[in-house]
Structures are given as structure tokens and as C-alpha cells.
N, C-alpha and C. Protein backbone atom coordinates (compact mmCIF):
# COMPACT_ATOMS: atom_id res chain seq x y z
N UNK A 1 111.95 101.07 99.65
CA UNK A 1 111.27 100.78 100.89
C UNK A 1 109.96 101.53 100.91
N UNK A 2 109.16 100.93 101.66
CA UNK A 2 107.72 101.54 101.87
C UNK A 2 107.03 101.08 102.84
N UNK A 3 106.69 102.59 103.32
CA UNK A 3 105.88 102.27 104.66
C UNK A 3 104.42 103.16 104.32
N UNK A 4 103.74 102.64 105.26
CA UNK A 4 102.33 103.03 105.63
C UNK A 4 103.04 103.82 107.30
N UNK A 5 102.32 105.12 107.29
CA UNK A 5 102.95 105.83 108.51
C UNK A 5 101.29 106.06 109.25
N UNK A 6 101.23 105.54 110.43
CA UNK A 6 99.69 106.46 110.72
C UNK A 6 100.18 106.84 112.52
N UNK A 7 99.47 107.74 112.61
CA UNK A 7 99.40 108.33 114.02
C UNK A 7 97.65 107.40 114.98
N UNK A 8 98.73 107.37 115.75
CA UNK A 8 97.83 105.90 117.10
C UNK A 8 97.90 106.91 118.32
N UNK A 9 96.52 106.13 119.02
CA UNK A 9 96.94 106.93 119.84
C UNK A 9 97.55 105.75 121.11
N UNK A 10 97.50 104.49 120.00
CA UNK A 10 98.10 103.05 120.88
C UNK A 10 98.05 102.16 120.03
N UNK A 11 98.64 101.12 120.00
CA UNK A 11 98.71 100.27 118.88
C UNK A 11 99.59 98.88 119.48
N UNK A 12 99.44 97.39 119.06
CA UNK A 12 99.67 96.30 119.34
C UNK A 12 99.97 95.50 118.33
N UNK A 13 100.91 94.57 118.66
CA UNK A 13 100.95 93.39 117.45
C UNK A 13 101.02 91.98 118.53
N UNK A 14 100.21 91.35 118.09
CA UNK A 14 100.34 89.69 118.57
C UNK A 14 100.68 88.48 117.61
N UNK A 15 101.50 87.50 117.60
CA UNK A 15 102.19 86.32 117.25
C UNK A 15 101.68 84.93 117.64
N UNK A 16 100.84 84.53 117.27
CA UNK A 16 100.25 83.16 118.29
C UNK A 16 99.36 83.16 119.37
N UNK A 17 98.82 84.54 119.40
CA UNK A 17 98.00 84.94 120.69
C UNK A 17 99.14 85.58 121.54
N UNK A 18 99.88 85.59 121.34
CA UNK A 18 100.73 86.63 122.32
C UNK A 18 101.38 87.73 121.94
N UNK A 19 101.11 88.50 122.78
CA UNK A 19 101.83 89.99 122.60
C UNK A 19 103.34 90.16 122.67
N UNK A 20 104.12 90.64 121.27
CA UNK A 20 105.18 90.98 121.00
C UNK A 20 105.79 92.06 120.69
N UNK A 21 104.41 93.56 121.00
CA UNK A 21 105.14 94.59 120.81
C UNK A 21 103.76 95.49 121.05
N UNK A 22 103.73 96.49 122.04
CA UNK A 22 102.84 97.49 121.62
C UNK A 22 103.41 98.93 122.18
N UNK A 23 102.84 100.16 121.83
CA UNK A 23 103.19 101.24 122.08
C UNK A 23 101.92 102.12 122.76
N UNK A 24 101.84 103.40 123.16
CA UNK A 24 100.81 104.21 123.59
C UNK A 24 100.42 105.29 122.56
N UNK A 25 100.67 106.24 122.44
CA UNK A 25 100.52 107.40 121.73
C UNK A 25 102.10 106.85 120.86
N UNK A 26 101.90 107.56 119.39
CA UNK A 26 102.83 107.45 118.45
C UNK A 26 102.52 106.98 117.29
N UNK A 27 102.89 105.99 116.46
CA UNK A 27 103.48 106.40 114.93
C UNK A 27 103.71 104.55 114.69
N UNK A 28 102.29 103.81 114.21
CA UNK A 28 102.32 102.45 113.38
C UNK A 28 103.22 102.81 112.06
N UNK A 29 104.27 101.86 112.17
CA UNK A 29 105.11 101.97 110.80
C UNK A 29 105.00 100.42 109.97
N UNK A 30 104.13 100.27 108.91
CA UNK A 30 104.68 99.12 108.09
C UNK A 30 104.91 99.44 107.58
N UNK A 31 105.73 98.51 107.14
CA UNK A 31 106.95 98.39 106.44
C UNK A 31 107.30 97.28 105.58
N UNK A 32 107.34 97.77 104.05
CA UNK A 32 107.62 96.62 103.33
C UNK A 32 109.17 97.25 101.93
N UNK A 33 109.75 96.04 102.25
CA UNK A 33 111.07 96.01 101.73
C UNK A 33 110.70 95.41 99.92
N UNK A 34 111.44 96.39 99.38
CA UNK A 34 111.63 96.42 97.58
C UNK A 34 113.31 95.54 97.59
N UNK A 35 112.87 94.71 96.34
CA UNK A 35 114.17 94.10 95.56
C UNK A 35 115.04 95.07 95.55
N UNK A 36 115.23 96.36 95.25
CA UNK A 36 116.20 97.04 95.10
C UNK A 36 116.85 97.55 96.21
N UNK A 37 116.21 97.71 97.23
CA UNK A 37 115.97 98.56 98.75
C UNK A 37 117.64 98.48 98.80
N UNK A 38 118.07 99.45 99.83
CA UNK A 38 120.07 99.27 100.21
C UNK A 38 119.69 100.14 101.58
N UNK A 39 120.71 100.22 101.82
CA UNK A 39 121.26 101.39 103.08
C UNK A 39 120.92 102.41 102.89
N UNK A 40 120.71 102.77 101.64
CA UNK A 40 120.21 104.31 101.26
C UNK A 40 118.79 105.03 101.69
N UNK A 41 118.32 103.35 101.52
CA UNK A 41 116.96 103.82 101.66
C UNK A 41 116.41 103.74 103.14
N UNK A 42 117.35 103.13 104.00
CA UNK A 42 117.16 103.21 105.04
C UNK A 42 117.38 103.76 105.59
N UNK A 43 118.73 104.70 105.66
CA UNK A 43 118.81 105.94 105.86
C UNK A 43 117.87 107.14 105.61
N UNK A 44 117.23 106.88 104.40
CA UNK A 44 116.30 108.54 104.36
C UNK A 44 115.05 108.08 105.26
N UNK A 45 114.76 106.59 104.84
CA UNK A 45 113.38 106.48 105.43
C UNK A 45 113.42 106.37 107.23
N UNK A 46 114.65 106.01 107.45
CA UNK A 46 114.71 106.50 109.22
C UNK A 46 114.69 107.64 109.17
N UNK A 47 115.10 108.46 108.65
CA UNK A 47 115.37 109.72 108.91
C UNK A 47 114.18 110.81 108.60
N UNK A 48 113.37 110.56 107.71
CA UNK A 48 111.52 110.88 107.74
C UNK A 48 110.95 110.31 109.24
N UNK A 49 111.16 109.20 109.05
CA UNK A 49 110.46 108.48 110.37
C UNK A 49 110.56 109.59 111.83
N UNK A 50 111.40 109.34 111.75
CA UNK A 50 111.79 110.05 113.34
C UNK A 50 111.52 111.89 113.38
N UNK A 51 111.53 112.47 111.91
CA UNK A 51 111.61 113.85 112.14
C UNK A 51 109.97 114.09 111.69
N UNK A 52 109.25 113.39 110.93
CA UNK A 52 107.96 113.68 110.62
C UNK A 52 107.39 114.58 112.17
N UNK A 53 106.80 115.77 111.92
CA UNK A 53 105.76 116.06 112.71
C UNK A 53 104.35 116.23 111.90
N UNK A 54 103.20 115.53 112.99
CA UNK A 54 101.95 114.98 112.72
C UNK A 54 101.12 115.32 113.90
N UNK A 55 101.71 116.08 114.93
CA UNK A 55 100.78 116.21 116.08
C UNK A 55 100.97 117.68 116.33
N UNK A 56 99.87 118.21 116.33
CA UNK A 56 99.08 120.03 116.44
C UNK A 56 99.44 120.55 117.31
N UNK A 57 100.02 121.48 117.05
CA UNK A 57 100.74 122.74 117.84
C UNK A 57 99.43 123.22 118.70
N UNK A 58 99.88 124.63 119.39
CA UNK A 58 98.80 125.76 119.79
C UNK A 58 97.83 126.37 118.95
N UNK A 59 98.58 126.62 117.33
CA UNK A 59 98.13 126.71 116.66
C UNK A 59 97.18 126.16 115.98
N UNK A 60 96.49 124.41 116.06
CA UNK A 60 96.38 123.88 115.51
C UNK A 60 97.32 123.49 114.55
N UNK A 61 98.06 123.34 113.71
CA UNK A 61 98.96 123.18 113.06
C UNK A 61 99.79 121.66 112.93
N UNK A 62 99.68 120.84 112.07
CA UNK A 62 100.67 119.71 112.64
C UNK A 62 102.75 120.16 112.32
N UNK A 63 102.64 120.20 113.86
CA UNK A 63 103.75 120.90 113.81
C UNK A 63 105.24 120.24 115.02
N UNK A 64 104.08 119.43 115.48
CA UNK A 64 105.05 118.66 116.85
C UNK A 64 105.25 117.32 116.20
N UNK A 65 107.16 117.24 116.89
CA UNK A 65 107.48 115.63 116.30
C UNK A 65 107.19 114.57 117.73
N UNK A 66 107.30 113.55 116.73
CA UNK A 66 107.43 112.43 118.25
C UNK A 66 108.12 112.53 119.57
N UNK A 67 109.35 113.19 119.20
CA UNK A 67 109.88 113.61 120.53
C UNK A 67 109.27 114.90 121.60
N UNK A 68 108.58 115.72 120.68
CA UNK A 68 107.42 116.56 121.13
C UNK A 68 106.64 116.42 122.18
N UNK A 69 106.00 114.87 121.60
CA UNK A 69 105.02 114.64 122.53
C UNK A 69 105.35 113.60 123.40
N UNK A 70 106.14 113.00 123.44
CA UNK A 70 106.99 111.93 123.99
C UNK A 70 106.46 110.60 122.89
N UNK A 71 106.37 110.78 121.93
CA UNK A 71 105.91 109.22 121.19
C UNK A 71 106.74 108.24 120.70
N UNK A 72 106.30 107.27 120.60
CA UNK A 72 106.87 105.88 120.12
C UNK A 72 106.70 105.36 118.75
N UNK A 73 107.54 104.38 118.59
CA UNK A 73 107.40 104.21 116.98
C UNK A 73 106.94 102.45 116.91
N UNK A 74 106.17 101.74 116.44
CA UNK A 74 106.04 100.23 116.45
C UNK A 74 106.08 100.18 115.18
N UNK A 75 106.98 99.15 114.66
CA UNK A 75 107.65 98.95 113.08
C UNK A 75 106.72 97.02 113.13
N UNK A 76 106.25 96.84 112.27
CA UNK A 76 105.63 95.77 111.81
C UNK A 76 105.75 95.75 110.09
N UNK A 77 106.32 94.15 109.46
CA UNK A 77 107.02 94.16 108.30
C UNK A 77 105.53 93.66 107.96
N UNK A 78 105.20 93.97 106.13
CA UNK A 78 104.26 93.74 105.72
C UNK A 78 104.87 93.83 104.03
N UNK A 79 105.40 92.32 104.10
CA UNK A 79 105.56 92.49 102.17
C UNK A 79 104.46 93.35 101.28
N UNK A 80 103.06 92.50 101.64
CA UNK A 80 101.96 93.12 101.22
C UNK A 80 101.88 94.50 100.47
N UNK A 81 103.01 95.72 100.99
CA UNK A 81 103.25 96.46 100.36
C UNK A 81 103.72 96.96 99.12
N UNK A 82 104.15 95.45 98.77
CA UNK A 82 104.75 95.15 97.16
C UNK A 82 104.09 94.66 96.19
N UNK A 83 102.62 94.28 96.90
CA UNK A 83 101.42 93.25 95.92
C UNK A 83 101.53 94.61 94.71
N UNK A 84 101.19 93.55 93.05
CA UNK A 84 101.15 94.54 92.02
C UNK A 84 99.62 93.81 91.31
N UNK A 85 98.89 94.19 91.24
CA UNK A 85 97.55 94.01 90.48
C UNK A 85 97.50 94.13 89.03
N UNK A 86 98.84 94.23 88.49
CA UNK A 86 98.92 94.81 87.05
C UNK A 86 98.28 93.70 86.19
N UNK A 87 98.44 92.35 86.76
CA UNK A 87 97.97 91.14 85.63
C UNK A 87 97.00 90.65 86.37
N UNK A 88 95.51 90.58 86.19
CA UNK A 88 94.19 89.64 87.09
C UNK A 88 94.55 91.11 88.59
N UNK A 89 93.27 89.88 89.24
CA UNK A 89 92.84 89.90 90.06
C UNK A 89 94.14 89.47 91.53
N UNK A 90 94.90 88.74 91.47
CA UNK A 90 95.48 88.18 92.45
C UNK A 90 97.30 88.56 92.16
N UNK A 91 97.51 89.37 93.85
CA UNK A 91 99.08 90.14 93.61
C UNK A 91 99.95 89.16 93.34
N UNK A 92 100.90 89.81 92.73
CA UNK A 92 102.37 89.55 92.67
C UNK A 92 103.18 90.34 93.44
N UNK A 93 104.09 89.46 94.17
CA UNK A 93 104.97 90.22 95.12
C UNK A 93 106.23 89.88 94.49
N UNK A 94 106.18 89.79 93.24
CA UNK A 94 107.41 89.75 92.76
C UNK A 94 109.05 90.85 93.03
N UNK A 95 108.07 91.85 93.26
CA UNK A 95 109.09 93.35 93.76
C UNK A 95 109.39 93.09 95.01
N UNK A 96 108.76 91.79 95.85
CA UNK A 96 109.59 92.56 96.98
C UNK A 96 111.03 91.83 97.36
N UNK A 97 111.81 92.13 98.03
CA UNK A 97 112.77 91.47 98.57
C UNK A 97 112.66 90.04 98.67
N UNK A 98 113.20 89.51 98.63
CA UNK A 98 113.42 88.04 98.93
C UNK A 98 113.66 87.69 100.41
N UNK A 99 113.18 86.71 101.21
CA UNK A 99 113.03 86.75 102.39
C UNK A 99 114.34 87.33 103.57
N UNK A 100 115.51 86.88 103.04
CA UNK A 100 116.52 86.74 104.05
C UNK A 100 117.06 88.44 103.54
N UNK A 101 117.17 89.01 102.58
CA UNK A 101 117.92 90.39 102.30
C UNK A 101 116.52 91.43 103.01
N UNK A 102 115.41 90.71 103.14
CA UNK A 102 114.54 91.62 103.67
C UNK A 102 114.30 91.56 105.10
N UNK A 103 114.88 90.72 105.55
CA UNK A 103 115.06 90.77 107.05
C UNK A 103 116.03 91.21 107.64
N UNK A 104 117.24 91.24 106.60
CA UNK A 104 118.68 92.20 107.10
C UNK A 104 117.90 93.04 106.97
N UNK A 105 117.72 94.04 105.85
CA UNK A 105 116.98 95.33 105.31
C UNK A 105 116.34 95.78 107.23
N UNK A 106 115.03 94.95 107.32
CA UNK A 106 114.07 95.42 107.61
C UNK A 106 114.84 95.55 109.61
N UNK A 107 115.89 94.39 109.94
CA UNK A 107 116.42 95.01 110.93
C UNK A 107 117.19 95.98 110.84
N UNK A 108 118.14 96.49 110.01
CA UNK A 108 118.91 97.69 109.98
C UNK A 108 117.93 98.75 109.83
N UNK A 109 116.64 98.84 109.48
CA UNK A 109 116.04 100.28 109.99
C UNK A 109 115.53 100.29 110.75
N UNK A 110 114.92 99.25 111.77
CA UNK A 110 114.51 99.45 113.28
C UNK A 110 115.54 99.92 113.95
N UNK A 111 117.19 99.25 113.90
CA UNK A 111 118.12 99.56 114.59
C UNK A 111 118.65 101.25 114.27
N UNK A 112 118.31 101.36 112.69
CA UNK A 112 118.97 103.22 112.92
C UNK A 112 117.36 104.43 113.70
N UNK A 113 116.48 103.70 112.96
CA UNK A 113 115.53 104.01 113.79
C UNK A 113 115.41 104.73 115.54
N UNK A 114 115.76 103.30 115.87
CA UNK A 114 116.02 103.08 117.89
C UNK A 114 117.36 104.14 117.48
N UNK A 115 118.19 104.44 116.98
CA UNK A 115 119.35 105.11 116.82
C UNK A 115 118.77 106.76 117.06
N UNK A 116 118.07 107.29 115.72
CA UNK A 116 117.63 108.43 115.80
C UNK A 116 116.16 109.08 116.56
N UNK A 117 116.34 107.88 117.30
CA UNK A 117 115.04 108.37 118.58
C UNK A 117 115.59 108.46 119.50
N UNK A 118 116.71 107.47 119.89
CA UNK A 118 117.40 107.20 121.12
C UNK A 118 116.37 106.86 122.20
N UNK A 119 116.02 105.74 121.44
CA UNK A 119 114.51 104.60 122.67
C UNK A 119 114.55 103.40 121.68
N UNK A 120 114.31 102.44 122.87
CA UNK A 120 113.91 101.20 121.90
C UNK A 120 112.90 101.45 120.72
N UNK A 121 112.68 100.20 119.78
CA UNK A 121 111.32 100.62 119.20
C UNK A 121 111.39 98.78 119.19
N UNK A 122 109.87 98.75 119.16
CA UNK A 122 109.22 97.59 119.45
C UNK A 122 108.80 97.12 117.63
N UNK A 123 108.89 95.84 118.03
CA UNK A 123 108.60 95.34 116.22
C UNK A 123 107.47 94.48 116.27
N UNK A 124 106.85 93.96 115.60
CA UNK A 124 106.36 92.58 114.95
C UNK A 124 107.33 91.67 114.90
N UNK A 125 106.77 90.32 114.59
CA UNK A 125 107.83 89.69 114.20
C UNK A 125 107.72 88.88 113.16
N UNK A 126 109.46 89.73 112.24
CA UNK A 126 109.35 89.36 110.73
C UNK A 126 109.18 87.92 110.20
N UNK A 127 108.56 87.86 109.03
CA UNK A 127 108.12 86.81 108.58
C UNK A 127 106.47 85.75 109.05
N UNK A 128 106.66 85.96 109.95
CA UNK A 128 104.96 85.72 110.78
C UNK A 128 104.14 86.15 110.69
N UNK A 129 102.69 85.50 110.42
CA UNK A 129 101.00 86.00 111.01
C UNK A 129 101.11 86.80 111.71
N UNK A 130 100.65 87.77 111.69
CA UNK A 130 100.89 88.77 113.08
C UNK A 130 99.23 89.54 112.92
N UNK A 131 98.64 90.00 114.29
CA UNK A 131 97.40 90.58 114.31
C UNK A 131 97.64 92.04 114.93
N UNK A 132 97.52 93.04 114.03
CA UNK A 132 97.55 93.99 114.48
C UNK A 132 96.64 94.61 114.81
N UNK A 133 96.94 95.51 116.26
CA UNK A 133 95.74 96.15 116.82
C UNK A 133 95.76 97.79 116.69
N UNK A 134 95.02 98.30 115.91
CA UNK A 134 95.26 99.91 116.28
C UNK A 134 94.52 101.15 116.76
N UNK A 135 94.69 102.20 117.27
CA UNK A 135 93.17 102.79 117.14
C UNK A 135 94.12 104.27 116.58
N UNK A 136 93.17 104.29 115.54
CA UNK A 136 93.79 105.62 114.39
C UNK A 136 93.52 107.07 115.32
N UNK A 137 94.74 108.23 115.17
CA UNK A 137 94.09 109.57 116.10
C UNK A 137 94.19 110.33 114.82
N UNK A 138 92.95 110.56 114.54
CA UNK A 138 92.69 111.69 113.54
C UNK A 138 91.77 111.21 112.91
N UNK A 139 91.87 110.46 111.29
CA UNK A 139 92.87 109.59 111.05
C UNK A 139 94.19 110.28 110.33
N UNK A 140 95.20 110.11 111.05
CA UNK A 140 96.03 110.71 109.49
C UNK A 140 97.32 109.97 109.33
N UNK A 141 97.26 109.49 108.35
CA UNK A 141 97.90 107.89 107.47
C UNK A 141 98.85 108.40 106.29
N UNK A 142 99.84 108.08 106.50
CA UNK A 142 101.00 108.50 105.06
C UNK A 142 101.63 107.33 104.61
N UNK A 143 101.72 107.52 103.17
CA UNK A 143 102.59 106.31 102.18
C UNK A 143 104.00 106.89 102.23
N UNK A 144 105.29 106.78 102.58
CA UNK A 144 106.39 107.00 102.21
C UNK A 144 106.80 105.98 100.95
N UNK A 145 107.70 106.13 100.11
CA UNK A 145 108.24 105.34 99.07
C UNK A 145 109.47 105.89 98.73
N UNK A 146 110.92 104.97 99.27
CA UNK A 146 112.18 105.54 99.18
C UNK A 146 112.43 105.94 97.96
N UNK A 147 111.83 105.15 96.61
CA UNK A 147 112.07 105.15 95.25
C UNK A 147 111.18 106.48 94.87
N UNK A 148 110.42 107.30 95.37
CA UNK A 148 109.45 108.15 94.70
C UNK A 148 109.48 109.04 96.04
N UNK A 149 110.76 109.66 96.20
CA UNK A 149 110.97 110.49 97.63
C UNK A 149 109.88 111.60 97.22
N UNK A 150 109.18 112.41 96.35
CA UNK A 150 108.44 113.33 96.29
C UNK A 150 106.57 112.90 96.05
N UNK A 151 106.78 111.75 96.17
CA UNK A 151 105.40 111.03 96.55
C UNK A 151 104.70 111.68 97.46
């Protein structure tokens, strides 16, 4: 599994011109599901998700988690994360999941997610065009990769 993690200080996703998910202050998660991806990986990668702190203490320091500051999490699926450039110019998403194991996948970590926040979390919606809106606070942007946990 692999996500793009960035700190918002608000963020939106729309479906057809309509709004299907936005948050205030908190934590844009895409998210793109690997052929191999299991429970395992959804487990660690909820479990980064929710404990990451990214927001500055007294100290300056990034030292406060989402529950810190009261933040939210918006999960939006983005195969895109699997494009491989290894042959030409134009990706192969050959690595990623196949549509239907990546939509189980990709709901069982919103749901442990909403689990280890204990709050809804708002999604995109999988498989669809979706226009995302964000405005970056900092900027500060992280790659997680379940397969390369020391990435």
C-alpha cells in the first residue's frame, strides 16, 4: 500500500461537480493499493496514519498528532500511485491491484482508520474522476510504502 500523506489546512474532493467529502485542518491521504497489498498492510498503514505527528509543539517541534489538534483524515484512492516508467514514456499500472480486491483493500483501511481515530473519515469515491481540492500547511508531504516500511 501507498499513500501520499500531506498536512491541509482543508481539503475537498468532488465527483461530477459535487461534493463528496471534505475536511478542515488535517491529513489528505492517497492512497493507492499494490497487487500484493493484505490486511497486513492495512493494519500498519492505519496505524502510521492515525499516530503520525506533523503539527508543532511549543517548542516548535512537529510533535502533535491529529487528535492533538482535533484533525481529520480525507482518504481519496489514486492507483496512479503504482504508474512504473521503467519501459518509455507512458505508466504501467501493472502493480496495482486489480479493481474489485482494491476496493475491498481500500475500504477496510478507511474502516480501521474511522476505527483508530474513533470519527468518521470522509473518502473520494473509489474508482471515479474525482477533483481534488487542497491547500498545503507548511508544505509537508510524506510517501508511506507498506512494502519499504523504512522508506
Amino acid at each position: 500500500m501507498r499513500a501520499v500523506i500531506q498536512r491541509v489546512s482543508r481539503a475537498s474532493v468532488r465527483v461530477e461537480d459535487q461534493e463528496v467529502g471534505s475536511i478542515g485542518k488535517g491529513l489528505l491521504v492517497l492512497l493507492g493499493i499494490g497487487g500484493s497489498d493484505n490486511a497486513a498492510d492495512i493494519d500498519w498503514l492505519a496505524g502510521k496514519v492515525s499516530r503520525v505527528r506533523l503539527w508543532e509543539d511549543a517548542d516548535d517541534r512537529m510533535n502533535r498528532s491529529l487528535e492533538a489538534v482535533n484533525g481529520s483524515v480525507l482518504v481519496v484512492s489514486q492507483f496512479t500511485l503504482w504508474g512504473n516508467l521503467k519501459k518509455g514514456s507512458r505508466p504501467s499500472y501493472n502493480r496495482a491491484a486489480v479493481p474489485d480486491r482494491a476496493k475491498t483493500l481500500y475500504e477496510g483501511f478507511v474502516r480501521q482508520l474511522s476505527e483508530h481515530l474513533q470519527k468518521e473519515v470522509p473518502t473520494g469515491c473509489f474508482g471515479q474522476h474525482m477533483e481534488v481540492d487542497l491547500v498545503n500547511e507548511g508544505p509537508v508531504t510524506l510517501i508511506l510504502d507498506s512494502a519499504q516500511r523504512d522508506f
